[in-house]
PDB file of N, CA and C in Angstrom:
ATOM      1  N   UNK A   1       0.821  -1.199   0.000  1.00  0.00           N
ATOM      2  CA  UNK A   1       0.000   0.000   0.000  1.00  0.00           C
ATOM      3  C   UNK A   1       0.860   1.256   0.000  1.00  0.00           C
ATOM      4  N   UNK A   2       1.615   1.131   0.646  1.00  0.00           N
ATOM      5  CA  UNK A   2       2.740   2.565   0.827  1.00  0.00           C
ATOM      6  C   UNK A   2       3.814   2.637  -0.115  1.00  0.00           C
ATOM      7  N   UNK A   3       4.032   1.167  -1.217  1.00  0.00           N
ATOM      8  CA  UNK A   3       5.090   1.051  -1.666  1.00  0.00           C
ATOM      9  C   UNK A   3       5.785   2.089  -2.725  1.00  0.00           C
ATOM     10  N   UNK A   4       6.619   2.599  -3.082  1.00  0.00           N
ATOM     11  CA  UNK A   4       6.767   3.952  -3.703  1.00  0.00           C
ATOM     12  C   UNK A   4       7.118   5.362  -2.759  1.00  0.00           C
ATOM     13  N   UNK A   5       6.392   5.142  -1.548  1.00  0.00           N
ATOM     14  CA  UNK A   5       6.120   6.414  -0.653  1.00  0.00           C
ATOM     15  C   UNK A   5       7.336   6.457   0.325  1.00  0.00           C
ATOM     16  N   UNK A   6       8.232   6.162   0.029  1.00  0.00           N
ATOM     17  CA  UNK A   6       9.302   6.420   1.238  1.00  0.00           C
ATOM     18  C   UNK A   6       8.937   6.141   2.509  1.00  0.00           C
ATOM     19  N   UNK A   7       8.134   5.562   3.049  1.00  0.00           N
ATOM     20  CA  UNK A   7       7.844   4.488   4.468  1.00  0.00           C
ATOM     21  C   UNK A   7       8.858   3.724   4.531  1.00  0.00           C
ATOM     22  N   UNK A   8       9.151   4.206   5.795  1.00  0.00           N
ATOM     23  CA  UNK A   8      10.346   3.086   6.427  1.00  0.00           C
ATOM     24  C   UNK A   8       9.324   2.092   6.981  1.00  0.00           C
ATOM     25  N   UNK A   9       8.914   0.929   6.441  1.00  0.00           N
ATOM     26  CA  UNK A   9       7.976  -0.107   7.240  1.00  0.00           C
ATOM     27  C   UNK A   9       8.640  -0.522   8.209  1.00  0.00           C
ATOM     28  N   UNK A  10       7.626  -1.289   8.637  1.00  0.00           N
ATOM     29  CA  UNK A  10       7.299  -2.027   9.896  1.00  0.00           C
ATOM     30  C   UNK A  10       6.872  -0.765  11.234  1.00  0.00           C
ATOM     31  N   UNK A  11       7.760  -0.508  12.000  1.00  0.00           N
ATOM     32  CA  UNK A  11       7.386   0.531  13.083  1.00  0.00           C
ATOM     33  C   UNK A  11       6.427   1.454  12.824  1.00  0.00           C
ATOM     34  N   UNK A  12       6.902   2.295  11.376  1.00  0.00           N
ATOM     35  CA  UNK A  12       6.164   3.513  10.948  1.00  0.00           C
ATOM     36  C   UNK A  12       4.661   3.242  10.220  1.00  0.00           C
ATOM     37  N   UNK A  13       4.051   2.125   9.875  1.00  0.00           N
ATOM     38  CA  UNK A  13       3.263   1.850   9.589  1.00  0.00           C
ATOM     39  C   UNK A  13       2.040   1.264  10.743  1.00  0.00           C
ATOM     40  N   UNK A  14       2.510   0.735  11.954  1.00  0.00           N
ATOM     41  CA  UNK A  14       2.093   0.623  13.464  1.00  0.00           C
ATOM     42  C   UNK A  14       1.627   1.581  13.664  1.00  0.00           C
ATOM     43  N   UNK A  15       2.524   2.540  13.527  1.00  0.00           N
ATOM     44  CA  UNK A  15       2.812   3.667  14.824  1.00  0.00           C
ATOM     45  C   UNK A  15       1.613   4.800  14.186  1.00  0.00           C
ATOM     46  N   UNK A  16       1.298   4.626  12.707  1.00  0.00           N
ATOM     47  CA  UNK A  16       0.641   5.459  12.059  1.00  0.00           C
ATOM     48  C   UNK A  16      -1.257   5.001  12.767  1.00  0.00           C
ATOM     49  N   UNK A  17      -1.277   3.503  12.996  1.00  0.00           N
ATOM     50  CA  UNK A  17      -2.846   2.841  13.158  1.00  0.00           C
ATOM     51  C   UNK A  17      -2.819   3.086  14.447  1.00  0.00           C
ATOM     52  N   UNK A  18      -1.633   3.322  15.286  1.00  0.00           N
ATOM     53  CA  UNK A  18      -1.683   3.465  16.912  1.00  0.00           C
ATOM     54  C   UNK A  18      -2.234   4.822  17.329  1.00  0.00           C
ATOM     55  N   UNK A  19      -3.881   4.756  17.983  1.00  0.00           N
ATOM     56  CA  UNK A  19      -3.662   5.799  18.907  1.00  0.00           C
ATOM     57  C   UNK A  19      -3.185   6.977  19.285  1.00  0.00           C
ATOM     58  N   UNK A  20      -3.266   8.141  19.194  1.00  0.00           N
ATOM     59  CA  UNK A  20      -2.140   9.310  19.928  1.00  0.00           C
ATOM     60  C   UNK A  20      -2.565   9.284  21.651  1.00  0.00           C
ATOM     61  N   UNK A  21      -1.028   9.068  22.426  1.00  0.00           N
ATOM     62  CA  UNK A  21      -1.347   9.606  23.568  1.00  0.00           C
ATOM     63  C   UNK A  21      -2.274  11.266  23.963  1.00  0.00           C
ATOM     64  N   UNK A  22      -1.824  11.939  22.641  1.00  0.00           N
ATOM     65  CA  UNK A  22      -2.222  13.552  23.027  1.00  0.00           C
ATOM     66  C   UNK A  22      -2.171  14.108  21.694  1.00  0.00           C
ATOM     67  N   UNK A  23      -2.894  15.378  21.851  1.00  0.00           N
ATOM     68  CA  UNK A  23      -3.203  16.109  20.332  1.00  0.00           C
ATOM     69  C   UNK A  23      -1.941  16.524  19.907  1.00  0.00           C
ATOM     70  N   UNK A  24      -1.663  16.569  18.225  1.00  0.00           N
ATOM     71  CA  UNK A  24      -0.620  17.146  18.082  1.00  0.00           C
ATOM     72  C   UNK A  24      -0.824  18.443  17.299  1.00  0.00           C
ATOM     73  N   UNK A  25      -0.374  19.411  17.846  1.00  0.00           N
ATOM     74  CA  UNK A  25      -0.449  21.146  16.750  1.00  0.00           C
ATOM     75  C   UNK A  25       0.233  21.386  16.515  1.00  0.00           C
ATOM     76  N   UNK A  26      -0.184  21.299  15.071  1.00  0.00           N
ATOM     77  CA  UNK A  26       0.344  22.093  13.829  1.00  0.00           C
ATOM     78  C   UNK A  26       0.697  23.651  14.050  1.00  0.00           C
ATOM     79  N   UNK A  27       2.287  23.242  13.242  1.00  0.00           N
ATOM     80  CA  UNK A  27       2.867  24.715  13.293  1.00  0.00           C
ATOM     81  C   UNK A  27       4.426  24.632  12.490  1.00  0.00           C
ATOM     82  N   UNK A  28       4.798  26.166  12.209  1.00  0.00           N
ATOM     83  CA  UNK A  28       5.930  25.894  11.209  1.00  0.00           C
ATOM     84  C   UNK A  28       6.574  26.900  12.334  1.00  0.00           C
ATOM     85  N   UNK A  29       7.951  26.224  12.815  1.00  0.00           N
ATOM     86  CA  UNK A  29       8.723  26.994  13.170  1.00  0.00           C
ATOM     87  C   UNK A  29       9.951  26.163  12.943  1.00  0.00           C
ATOM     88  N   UNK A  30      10.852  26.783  13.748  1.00  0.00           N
ATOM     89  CA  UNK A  30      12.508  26.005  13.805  1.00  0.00           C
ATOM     90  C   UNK A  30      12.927  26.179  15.407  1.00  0.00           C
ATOM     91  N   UNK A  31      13.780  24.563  15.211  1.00  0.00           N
ATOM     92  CA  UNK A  31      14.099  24.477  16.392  1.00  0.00           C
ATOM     93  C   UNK A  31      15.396  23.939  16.083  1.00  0.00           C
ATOM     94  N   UNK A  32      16.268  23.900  17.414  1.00  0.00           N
ATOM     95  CA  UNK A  32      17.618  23.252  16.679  1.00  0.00           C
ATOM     96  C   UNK A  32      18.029  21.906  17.257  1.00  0.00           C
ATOM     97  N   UNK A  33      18.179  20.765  16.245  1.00  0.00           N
ATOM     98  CA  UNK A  33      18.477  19.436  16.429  1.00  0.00           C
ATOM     99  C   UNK A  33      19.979  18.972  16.321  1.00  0.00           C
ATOM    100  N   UNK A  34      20.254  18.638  17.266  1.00  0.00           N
ATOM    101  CA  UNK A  34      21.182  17.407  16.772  1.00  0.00           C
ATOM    102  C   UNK A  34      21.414  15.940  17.149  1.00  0.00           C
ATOM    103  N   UNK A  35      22.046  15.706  15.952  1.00  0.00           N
ATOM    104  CA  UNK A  35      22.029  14.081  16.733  1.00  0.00           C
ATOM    105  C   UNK A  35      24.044  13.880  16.553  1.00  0.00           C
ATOM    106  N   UNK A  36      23.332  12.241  17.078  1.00  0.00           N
ATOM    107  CA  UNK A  36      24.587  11.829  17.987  1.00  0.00           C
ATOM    108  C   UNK A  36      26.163  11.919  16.485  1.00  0.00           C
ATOM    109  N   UNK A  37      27.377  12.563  17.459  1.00  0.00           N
ATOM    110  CA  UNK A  37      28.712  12.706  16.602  1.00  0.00           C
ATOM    111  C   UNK A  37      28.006  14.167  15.790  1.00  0.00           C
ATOM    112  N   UNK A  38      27.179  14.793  15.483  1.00  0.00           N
ATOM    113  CA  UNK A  38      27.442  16.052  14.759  1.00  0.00           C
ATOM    114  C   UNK A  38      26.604  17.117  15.341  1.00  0.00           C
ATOM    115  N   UNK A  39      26.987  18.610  14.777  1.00  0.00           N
ATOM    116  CA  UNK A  39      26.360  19.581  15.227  1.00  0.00           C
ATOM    117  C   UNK A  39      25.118  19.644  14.880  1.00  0.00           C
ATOM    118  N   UNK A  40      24.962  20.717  15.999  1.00  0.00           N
ATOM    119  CA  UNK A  40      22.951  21.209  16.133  1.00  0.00           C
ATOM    120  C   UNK A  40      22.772  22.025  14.844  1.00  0.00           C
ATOM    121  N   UNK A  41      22.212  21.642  14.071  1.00  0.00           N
ATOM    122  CA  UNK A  41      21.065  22.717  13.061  1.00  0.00           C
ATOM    123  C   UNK A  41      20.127  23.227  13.108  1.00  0.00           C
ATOM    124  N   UNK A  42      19.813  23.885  12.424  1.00  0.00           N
ATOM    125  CA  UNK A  42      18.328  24.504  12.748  1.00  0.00           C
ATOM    126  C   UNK A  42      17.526  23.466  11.678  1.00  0.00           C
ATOM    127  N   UNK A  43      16.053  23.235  12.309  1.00  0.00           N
ATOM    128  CA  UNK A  43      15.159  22.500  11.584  1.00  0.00           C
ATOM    129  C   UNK A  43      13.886  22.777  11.606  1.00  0.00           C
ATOM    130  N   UNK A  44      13.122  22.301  10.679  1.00  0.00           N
ATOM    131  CA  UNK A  44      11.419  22.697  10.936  1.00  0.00           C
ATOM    132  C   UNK A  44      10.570  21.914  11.525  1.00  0.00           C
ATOM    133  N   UNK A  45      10.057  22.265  12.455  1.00  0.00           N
ATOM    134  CA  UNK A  45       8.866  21.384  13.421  1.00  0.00           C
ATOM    135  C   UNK A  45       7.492  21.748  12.814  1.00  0.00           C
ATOM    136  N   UNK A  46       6.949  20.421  12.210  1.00  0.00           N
ATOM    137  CA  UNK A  46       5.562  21.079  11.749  1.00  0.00           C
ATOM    138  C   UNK A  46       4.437  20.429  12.511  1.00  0.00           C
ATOM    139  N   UNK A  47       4.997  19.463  13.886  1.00  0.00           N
ATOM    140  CA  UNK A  47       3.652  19.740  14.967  1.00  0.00           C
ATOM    141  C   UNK A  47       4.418  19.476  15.745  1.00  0.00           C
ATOM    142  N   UNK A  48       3.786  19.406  16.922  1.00  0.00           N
ATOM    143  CA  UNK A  48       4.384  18.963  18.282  1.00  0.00           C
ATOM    144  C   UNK A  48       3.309  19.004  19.381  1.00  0.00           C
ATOM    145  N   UNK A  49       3.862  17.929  20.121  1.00  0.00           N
ATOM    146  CA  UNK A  49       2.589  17.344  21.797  1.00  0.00           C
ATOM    147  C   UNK A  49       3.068  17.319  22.529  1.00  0.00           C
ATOM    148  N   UNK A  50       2.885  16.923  23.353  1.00  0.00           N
ATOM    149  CA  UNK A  50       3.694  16.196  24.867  1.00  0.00           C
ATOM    150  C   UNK A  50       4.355  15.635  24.858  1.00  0.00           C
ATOM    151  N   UNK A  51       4.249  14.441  24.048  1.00  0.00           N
ATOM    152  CA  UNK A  51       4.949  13.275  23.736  1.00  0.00           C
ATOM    153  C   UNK A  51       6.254  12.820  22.264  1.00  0.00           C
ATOM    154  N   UNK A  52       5.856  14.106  21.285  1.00  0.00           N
ATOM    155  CA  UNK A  52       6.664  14.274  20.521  1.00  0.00           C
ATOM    156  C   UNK A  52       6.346  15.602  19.267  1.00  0.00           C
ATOM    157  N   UNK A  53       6.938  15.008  18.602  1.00  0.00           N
ATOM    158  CA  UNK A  53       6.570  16.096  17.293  1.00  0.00           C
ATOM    159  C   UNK A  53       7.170  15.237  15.660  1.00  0.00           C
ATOM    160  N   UNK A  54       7.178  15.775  14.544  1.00  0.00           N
ATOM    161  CA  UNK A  54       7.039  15.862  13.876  1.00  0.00           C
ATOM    162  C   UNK A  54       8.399  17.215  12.726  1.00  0.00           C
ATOM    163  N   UNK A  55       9.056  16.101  12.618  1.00  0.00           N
ATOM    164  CA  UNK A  55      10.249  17.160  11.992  1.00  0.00           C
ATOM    165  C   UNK A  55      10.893  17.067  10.532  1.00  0.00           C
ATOM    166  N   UNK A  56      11.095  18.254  10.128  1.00  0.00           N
ATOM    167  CA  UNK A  56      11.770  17.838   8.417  1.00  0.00           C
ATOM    168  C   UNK A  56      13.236  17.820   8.817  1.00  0.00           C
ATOM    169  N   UNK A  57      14.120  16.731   7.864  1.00  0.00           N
ATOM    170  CA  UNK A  57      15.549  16.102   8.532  1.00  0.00           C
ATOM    171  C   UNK A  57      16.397  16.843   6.960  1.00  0.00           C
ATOM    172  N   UNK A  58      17.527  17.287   6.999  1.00  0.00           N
ATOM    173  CA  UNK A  58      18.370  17.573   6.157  1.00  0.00           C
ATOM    174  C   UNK A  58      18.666  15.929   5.542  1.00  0.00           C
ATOM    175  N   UNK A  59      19.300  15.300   6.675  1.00  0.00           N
ATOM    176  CA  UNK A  59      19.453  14.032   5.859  1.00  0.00           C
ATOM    177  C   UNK A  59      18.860  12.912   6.832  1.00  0.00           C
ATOM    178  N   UNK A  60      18.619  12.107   5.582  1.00  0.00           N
ATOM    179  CA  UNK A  60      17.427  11.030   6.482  1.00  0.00           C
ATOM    180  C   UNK A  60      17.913  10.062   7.421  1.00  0.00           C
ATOM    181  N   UNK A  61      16.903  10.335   8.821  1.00  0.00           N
ATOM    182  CA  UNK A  61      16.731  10.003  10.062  1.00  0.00           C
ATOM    183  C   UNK A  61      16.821   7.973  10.060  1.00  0.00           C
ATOM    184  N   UNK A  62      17.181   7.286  10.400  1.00  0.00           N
ATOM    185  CA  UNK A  62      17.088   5.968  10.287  1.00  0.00           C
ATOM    186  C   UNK A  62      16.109   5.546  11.923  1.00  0.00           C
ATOM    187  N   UNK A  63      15.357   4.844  12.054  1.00  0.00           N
ATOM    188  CA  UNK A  63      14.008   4.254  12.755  1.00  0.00           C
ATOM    189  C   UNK A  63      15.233   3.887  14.103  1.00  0.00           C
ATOM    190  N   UNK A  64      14.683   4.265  15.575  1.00  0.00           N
ATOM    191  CA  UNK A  64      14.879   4.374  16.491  1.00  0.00           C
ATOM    192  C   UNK A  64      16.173   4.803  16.498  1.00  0.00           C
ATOM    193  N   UNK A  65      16.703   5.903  15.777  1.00  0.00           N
ATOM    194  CA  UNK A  65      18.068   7.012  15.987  1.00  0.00           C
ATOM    195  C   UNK A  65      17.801   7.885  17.172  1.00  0.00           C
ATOM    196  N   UNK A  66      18.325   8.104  18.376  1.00  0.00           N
ATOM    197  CA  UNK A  66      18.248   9.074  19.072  1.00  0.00           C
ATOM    198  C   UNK A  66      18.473  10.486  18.980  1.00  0.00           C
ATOM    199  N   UNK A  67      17.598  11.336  18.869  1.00  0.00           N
ATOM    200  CA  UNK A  67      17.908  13.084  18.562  1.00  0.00           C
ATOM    201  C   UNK A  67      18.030  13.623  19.952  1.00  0.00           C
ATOM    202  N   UNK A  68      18.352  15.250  19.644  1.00  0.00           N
ATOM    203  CA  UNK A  68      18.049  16.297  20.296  1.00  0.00           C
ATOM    204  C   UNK A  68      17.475  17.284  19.849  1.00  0.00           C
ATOM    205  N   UNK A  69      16.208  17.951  20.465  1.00  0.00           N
ATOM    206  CA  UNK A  69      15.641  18.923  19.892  1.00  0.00           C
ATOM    207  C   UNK A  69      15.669  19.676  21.096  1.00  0.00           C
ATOM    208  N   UNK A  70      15.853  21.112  20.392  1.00  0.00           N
ATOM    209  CA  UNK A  70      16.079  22.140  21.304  1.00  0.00           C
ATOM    210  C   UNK A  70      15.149  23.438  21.174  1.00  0.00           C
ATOM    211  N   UNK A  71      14.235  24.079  21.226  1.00  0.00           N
ATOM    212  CA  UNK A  71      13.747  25.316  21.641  1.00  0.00           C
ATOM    213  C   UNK A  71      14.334  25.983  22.278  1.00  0.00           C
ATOM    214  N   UNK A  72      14.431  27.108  22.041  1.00  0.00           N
ATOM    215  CA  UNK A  72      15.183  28.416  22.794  1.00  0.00           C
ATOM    216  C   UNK A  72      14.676  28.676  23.927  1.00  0.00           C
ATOM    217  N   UNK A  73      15.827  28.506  24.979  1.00  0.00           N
ATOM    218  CA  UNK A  73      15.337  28.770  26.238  1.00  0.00           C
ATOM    219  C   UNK A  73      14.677  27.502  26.776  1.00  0.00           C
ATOM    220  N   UNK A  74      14.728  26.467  26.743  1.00  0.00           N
ATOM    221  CA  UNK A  74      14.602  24.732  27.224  1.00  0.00           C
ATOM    222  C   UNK A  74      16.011  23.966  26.976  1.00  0.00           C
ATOM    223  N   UNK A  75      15.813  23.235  28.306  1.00  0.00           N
ATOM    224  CA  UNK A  75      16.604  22.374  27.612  1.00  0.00           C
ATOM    225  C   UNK A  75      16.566  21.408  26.856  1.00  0.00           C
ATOM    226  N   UNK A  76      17.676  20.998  25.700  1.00  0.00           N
ATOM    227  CA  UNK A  76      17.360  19.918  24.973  1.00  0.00           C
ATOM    228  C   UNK A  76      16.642  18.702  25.147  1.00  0.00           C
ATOM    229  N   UNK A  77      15.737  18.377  24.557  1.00  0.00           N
ATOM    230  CA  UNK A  77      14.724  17.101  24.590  1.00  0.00           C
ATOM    231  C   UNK A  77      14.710  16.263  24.168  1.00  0.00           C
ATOM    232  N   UNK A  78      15.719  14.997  24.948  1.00  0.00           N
ATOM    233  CA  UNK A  78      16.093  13.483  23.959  1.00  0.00           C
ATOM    234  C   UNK A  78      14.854  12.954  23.440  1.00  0.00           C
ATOM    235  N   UNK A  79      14.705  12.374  22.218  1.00  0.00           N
ATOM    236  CA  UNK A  79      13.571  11.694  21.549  1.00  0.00           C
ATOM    237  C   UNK A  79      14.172  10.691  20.637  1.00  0.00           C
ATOM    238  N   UNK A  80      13.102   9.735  20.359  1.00  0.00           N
ATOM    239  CA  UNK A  80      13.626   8.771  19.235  1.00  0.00           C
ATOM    240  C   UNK A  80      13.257   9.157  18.086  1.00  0.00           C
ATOM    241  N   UNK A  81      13.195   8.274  17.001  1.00  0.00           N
ATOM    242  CA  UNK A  81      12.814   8.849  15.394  1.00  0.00           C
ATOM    243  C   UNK A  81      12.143   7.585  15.572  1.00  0.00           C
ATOM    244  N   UNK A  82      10.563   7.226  15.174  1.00  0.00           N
ATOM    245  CA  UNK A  82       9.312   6.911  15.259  1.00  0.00           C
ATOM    246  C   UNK A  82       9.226   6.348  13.932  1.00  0.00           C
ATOM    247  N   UNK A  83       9.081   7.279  13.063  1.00  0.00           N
ATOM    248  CA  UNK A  83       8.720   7.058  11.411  1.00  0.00           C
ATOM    249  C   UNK A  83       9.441   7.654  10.983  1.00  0.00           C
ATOM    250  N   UNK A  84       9.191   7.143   9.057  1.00  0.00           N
ATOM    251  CA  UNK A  84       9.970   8.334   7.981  1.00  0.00           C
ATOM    252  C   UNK A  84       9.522   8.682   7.025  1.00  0.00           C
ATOM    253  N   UNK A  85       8.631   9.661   6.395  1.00  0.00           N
ATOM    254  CA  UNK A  85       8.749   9.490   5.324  1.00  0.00           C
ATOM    255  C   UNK A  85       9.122  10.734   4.223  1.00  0.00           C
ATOM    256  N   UNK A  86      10.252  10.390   3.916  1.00  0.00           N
ATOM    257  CA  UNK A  86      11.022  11.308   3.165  1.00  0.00           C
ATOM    258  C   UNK A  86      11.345  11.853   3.866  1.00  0.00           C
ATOM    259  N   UNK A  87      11.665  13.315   4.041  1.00  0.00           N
ATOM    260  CA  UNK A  87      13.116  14.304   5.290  1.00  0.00           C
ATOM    261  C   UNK A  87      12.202  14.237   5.956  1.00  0.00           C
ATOM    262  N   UNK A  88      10.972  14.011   6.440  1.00  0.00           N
ATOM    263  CA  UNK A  88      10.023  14.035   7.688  1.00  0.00           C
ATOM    264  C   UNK A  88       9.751  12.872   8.669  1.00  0.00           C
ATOM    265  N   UNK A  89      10.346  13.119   9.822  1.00  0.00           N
ATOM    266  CA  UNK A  89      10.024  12.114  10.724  1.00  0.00           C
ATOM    267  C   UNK A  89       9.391  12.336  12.152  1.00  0.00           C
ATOM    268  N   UNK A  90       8.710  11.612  12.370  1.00  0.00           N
ATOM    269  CA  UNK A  90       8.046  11.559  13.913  1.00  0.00           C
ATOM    270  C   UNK A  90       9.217  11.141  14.872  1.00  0.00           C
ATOM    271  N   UNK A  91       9.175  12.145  15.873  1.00  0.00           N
ATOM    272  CA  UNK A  91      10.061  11.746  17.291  1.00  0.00           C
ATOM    273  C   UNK A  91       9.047  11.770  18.584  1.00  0.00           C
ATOM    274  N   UNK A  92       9.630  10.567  18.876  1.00  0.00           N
ATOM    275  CA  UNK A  92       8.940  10.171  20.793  1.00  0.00           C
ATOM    276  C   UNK A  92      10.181  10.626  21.428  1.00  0.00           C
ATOM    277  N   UNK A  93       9.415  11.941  22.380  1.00  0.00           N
ATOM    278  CA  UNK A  93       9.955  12.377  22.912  1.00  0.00           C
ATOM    279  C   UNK A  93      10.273  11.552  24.601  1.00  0.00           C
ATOM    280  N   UNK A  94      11.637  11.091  24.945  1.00  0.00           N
ATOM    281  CA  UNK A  94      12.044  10.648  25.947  1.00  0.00           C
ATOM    282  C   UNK A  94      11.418  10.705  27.545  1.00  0.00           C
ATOM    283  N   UNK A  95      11.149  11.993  27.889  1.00  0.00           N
ATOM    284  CA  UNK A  95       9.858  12.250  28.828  1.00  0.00           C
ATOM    285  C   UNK A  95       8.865  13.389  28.239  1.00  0.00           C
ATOM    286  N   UNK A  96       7.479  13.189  29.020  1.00  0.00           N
ATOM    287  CA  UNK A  96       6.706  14.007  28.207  1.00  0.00           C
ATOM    288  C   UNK A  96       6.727  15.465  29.069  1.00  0.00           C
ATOM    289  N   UNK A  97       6.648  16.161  27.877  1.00  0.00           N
ATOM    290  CA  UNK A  97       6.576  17.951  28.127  1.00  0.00           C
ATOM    291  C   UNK A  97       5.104  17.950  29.202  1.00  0.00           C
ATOM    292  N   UNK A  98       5.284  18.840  29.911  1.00  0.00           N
ATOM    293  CA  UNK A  98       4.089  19.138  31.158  1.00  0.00           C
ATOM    294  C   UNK A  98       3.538  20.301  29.825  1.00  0.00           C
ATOM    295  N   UNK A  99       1.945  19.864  30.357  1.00  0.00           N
ATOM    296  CA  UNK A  99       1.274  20.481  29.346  1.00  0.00           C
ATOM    297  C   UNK A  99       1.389  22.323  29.536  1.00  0.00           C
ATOM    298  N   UNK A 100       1.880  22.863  31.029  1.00  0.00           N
ATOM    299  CA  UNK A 100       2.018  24.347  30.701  1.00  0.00           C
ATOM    300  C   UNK A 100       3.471  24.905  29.860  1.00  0.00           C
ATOM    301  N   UNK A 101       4.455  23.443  29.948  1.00  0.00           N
ATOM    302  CA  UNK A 101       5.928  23.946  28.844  1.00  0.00           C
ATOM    303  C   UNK A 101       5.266  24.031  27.688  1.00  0.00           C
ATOM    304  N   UNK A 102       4.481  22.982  27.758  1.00  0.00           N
ATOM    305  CA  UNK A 102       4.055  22.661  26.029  1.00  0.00           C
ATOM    306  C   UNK A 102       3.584  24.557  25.796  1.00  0.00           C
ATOM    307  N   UNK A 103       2.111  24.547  26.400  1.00  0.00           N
ATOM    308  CA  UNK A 103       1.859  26.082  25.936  1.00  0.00           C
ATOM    309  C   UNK A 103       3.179  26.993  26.094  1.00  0.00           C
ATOM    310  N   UNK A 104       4.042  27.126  26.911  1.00  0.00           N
ATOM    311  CA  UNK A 104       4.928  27.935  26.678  1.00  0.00           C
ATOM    312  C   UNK A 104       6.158  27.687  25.705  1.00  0.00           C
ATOM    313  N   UNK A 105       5.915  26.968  25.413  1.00  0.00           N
ATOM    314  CA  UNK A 105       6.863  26.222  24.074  1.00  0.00           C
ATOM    315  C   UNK A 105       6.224  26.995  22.804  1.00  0.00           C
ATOM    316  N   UNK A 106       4.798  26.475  22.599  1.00  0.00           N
ATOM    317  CA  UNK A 106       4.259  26.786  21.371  1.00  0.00           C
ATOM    318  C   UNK A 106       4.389  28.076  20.861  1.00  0.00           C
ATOM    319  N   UNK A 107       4.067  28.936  22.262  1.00  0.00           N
ATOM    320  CA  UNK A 107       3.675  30.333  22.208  1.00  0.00           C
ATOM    321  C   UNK A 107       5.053  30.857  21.709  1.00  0.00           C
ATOM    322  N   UNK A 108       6.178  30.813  22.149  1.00  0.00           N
ATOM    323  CA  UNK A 108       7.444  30.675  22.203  1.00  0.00           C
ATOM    324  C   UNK A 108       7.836  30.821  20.609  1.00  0.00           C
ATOM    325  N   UNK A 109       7.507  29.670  20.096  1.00  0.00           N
ATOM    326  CA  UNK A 109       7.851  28.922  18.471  1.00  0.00           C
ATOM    327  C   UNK A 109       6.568  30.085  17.547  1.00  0.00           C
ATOM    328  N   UNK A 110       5.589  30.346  18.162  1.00  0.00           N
ATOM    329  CA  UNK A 110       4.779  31.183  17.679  1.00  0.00           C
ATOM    330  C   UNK A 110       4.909  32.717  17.352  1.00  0.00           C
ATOM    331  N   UNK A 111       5.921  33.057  18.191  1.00  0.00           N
ATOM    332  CA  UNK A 111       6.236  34.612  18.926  1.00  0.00           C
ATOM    333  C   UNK A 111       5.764  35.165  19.403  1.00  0.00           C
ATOM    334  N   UNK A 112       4.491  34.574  19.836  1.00  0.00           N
ATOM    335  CA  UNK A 112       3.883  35.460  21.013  1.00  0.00           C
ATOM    336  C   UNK A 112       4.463  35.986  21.828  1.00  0.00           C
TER     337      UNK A 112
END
């Protein structure tokens, strides 16, 4: 069904029929990632929850890679890489954001 579509199967095809612990909102900002052996970049978050978000990758993320995502003014937030498809991948975030960071996160990424 996905074949053609850049799905990393197995996990990312689960993880798509599974449930969300929590809502995720949509939004375009940048935050800065890095992962393990290289520097932080800036990247685009186009949702984010409690539990994770949703990111475009310069180069592609491989299925349970450990990141860092960073918002200005937090500290970095270990997460895994979830899914892929194409430079976009879902990260489970390591512990979940308390829902008043989350609003002050968003607002944050928003410029409020």
């Amino acid at each position: 069904m996905f074949e053609g579509y850049g799905w990393d199967k197995g996990a990312a095809f689960e993880r798509v029929q599974t449930p969300r612990r929590s809502a995720r909102v949509a939004i375009n900002a940048t935050v800065q990632l890095r992962r393990p052996g290289q520097y932080a970049y800036c990247a685009r978050v186009l949702d984010l929850s409690q539990h994770g978000c949703r990111l475009e990758f310069v180069e592609l993320p491989v299925l349970d890679e450990r990141v860092w995502v960073r918002v200005a003014g937090l500290e970095p937030i270990e997460a895994s890489v979830c899914w892929t498809l194409g430079h976009v991948a879902g990260l489970e975030f390591g512990k979940t954001i308390h829902p008043a960071v989350l609003d002050m996160v968003l607002a944050r990424l928003r410029g409020d």
